[in-house]
N, C-alpha and C. Protein backbone atom coordinates (compact mmCIF):
# COMPACT_ATOMS: atom_id res chain seq x y z
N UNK A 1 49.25 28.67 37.32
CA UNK A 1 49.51 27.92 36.11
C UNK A 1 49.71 28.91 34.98
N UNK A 2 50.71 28.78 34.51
CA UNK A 2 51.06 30.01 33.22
C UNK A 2 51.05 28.89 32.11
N UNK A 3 50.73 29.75 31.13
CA UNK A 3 50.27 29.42 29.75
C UNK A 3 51.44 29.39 28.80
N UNK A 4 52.30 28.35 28.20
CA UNK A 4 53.17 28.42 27.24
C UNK A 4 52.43 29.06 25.94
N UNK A 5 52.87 30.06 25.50
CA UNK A 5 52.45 30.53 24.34
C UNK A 5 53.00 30.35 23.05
N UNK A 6 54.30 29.08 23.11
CA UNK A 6 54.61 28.78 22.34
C UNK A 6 54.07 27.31 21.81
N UNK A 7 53.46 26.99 22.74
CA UNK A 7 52.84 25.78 22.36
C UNK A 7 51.37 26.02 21.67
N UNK A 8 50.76 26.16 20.99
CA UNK A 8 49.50 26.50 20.16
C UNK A 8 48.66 25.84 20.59
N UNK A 9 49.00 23.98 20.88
CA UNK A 9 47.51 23.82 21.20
C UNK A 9 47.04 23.81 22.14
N UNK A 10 48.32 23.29 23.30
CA UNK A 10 48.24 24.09 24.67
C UNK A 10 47.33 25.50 25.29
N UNK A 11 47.52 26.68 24.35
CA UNK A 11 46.89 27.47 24.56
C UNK A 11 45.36 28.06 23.63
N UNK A 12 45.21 26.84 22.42
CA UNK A 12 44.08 26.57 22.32
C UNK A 12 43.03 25.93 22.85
N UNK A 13 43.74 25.27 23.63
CA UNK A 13 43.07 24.31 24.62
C UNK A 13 42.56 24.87 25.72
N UNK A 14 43.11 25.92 26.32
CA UNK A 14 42.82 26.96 27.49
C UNK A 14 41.81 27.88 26.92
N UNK A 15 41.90 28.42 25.61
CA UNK A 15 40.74 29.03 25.51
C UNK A 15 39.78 28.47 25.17
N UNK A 16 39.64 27.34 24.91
CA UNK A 16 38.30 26.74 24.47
C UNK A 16 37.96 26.33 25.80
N UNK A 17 38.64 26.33 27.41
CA UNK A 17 38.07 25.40 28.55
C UNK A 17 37.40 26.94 29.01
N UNK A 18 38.22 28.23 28.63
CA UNK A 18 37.62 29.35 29.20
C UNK A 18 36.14 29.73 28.41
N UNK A 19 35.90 29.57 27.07
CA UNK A 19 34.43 29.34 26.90
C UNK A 19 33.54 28.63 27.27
N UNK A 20 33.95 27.06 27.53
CA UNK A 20 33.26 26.51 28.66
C UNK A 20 32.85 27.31 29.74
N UNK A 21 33.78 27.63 30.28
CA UNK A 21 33.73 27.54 31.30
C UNK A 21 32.36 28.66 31.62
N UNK A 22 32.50 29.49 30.56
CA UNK A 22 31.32 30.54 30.54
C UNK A 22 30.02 30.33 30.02
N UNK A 23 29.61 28.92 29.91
CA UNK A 23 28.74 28.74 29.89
C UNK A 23 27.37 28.87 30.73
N UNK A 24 27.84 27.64 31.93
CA UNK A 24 27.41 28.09 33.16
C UNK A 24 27.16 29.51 32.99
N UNK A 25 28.21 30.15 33.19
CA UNK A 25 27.83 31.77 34.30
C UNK A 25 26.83 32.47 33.22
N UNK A 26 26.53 32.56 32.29
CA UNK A 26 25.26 32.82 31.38
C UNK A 26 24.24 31.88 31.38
N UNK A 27 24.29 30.75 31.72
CA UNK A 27 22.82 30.24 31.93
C UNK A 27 22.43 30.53 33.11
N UNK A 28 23.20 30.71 34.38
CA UNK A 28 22.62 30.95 35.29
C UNK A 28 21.91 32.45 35.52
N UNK A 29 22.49 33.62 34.92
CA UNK A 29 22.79 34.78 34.81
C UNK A 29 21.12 35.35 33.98
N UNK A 30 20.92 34.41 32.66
CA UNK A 30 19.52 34.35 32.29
C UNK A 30 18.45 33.65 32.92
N UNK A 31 18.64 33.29 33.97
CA UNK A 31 17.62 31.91 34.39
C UNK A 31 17.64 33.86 35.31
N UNK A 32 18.11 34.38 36.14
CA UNK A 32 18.03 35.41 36.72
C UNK A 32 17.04 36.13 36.05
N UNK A 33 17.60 36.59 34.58
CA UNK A 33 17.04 37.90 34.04
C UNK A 33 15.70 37.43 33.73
N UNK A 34 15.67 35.91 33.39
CA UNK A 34 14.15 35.46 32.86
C UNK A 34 13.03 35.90 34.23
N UNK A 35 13.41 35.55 35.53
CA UNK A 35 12.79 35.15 36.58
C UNK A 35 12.47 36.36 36.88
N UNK A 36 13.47 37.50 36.49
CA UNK A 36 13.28 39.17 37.13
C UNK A 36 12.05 39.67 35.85
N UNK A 37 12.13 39.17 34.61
CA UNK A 37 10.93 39.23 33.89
C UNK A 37 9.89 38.80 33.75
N UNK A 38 9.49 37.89 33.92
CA UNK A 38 8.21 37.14 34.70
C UNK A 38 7.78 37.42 36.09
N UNK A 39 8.44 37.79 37.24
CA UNK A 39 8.20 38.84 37.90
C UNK A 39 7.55 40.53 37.91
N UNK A 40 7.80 40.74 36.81
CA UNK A 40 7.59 42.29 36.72
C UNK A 40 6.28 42.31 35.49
N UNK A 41 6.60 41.38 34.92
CA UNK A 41 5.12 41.45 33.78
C UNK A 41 4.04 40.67 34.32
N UNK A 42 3.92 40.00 35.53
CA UNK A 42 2.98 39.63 35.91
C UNK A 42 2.64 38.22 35.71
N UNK A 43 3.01 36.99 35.28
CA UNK A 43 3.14 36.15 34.15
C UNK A 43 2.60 35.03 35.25
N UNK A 44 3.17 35.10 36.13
CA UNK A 44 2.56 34.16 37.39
C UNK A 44 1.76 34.65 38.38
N UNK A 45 0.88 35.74 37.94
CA UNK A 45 0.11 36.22 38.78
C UNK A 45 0.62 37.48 39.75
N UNK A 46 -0.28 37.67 40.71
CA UNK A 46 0.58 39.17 41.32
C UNK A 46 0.97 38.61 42.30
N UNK A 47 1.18 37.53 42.79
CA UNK A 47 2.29 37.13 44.31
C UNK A 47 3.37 36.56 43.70
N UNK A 48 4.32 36.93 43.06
CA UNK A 48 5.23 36.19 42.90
C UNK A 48 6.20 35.81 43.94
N UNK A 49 6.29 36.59 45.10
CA UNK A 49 6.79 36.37 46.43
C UNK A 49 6.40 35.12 47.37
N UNK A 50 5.38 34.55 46.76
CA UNK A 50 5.05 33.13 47.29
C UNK A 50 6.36 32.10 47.05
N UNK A 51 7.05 32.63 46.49
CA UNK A 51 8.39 31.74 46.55
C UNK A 51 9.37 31.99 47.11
N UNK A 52 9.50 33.14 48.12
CA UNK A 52 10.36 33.69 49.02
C UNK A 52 10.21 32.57 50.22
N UNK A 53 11.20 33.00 50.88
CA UNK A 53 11.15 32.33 51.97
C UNK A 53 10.40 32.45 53.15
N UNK A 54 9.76 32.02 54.02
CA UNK A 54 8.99 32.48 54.79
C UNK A 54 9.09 31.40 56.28
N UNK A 55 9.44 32.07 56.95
CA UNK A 55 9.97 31.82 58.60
C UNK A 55 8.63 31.04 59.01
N UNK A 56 8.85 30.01 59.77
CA UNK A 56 8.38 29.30 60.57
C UNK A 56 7.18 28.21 59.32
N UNK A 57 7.36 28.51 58.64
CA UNK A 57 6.46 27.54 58.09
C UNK A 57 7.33 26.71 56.76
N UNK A 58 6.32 25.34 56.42
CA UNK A 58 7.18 24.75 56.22
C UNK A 58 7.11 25.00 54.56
N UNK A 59 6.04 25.57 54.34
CA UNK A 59 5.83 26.21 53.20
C UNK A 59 6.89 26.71 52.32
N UNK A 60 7.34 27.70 53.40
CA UNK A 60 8.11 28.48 53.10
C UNK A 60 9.87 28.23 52.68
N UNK A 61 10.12 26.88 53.48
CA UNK A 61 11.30 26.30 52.60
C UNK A 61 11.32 25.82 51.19
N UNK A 62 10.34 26.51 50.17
CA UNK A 62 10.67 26.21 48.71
C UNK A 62 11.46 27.70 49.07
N UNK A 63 11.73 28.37 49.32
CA UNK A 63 12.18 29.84 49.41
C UNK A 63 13.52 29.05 49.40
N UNK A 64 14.32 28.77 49.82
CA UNK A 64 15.74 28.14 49.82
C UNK A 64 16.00 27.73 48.08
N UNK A 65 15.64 27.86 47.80
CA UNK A 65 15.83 27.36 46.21
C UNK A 65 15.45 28.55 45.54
N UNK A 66 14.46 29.30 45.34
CA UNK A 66 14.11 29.85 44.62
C UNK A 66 14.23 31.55 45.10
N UNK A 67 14.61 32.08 46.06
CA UNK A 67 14.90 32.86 46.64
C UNK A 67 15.87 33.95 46.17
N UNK A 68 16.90 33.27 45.85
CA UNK A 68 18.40 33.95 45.16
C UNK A 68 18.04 34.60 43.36
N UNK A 69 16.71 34.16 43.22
CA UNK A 69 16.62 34.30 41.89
C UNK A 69 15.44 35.56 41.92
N UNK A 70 14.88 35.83 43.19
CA UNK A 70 14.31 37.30 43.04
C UNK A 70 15.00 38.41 43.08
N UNK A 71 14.33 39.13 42.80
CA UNK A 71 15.37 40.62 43.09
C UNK A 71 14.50 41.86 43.14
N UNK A 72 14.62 43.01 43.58
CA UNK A 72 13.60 43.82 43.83
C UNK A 72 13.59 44.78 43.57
N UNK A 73 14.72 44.90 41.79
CA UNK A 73 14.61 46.39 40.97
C UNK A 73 15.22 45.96 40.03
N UNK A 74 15.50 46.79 39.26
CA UNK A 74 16.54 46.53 37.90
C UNK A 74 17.45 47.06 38.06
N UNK A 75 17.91 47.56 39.12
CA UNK A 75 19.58 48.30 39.41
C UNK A 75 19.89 47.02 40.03
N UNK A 76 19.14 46.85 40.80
CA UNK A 76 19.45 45.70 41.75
C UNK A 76 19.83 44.30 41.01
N UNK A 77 19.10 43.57 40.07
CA UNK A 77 19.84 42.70 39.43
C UNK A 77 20.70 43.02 38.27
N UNK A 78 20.90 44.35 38.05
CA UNK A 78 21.74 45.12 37.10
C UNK A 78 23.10 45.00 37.57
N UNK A 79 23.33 45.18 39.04
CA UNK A 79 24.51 45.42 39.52
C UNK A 79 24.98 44.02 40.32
N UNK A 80 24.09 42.95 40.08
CA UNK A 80 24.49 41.96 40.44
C UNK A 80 24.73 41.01 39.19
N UNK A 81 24.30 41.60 38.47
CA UNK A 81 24.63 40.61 36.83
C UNK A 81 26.08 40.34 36.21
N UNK A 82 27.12 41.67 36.55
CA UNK A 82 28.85 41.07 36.11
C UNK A 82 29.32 40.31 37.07
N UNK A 83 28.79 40.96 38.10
CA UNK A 83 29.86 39.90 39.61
C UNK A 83 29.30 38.58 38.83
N UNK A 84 28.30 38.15 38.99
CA UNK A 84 27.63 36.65 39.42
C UNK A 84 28.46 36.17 38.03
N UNK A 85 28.35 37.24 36.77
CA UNK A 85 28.91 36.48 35.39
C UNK A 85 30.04 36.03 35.51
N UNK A 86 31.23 37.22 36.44
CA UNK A 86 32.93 36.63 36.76
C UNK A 86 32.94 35.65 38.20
N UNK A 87 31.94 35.36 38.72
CA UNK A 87 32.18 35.07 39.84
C UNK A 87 32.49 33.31 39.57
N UNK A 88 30.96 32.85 38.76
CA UNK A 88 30.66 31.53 38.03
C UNK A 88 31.62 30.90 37.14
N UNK A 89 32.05 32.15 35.99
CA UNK A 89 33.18 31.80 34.85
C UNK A 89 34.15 31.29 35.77
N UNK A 90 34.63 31.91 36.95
CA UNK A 90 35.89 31.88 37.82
C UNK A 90 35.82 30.37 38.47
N UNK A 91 34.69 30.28 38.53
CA UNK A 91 34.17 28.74 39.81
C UNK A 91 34.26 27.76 38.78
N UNK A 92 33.86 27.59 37.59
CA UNK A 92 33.94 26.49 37.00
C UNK A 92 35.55 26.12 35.96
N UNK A 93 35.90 27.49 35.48
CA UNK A 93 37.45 27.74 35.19
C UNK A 93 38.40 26.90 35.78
N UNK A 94 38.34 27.46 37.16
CA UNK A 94 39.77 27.20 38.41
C UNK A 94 39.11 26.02 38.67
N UNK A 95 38.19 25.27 39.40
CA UNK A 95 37.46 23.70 39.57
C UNK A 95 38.74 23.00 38.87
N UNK A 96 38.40 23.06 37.38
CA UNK A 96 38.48 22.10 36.54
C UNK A 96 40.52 22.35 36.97
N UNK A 97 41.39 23.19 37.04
CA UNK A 97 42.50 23.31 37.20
C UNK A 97 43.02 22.35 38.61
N UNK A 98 41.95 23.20 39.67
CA UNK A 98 42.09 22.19 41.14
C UNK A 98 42.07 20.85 40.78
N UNK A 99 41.29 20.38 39.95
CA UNK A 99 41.11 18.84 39.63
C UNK A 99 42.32 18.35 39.01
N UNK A 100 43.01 19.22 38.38
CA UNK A 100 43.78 18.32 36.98
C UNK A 100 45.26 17.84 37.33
N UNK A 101 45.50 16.55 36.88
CA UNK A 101 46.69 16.09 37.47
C UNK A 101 48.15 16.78 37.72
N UNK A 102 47.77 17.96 36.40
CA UNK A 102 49.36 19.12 36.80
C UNK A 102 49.10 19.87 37.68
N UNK A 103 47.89 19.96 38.58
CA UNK A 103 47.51 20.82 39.91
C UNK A 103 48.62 20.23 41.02
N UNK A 104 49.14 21.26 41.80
CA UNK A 104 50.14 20.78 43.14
C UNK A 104 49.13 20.62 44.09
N UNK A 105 47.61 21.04 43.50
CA UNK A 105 46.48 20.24 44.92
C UNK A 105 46.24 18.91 44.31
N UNK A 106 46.13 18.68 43.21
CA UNK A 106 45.73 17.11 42.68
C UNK A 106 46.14 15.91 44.00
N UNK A 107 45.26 14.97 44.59
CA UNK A 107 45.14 13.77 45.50
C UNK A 107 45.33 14.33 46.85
N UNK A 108 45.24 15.72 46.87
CA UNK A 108 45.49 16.09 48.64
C UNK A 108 43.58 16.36 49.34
C-alpha cells in the first residue's frame, strides 16, 4: 500500500494509525521493564521464579502467562527491547491494513 503524498489527509491519517499503532508495543515493552525491576529489587520477595513454568505440575502452568515477561540479565532484556518494540508496532500497524476494505486480502 503506497501512500499518496499529495493527498494530506490521507497521509495524516497514516501517521496518526502509525502512533497508534505504537502504543501497544510500549505498553507491552514496560510491563517487561517493570517486571525485570521488581525482579531484581526484590519487591516480591526472593523467588520470583515461582512464576516460571514448571514441568509436571499443575502449579506450574501460571508459567504460560507469565513466563515471557522474565528475563535473566539486563543485556538480555536490553537486546530484546527494539525487536519486541518493531516487532508489536509492525503486528498492530499491518492487522489493521489486512483488515481494511482497500486490502486485496479483505473477505478472503
Amino acid at each position: 500500500m503506497q501512500m499518496n503524498m499529495n493527498n494530506p489527509d490521507r497521509y495524516s491519517f497514516e501517521r496518526k494509525r502509525m502512533r497508534i499503532a505504537f502504543i501497544p508495543a510500549v505498553v507491552v515493552t514496560a510491563m517487561l521493564w517493570l517486571a525485570f525491576l521488581i525482579e531484581h529489587t526484590g519487591a516480591l520477595g526472593d523467588n520470583i521464579y515461582r512464576f516460571a513454568m514448571l514441568p509436571r505440575e499443575i502449579s506450574g502452568l501460571k508459567g504460560i502467562l507469565f513466563m515471557p515477561l522474565l528475563h535473566s540479565s539486563f543485556s538480555h532484556l536490553l537486546s530484546n527491547t527494539l525487536p519486541l518494540l518493531i516487532l508489536i508496532w509492525f503486528l498492530f500497524y499491518f492487522t489493521v491494513i489486512l483488515h481494511s476494505q482497500h486490502s486485496p486480502f479483505y473477505g478472503s
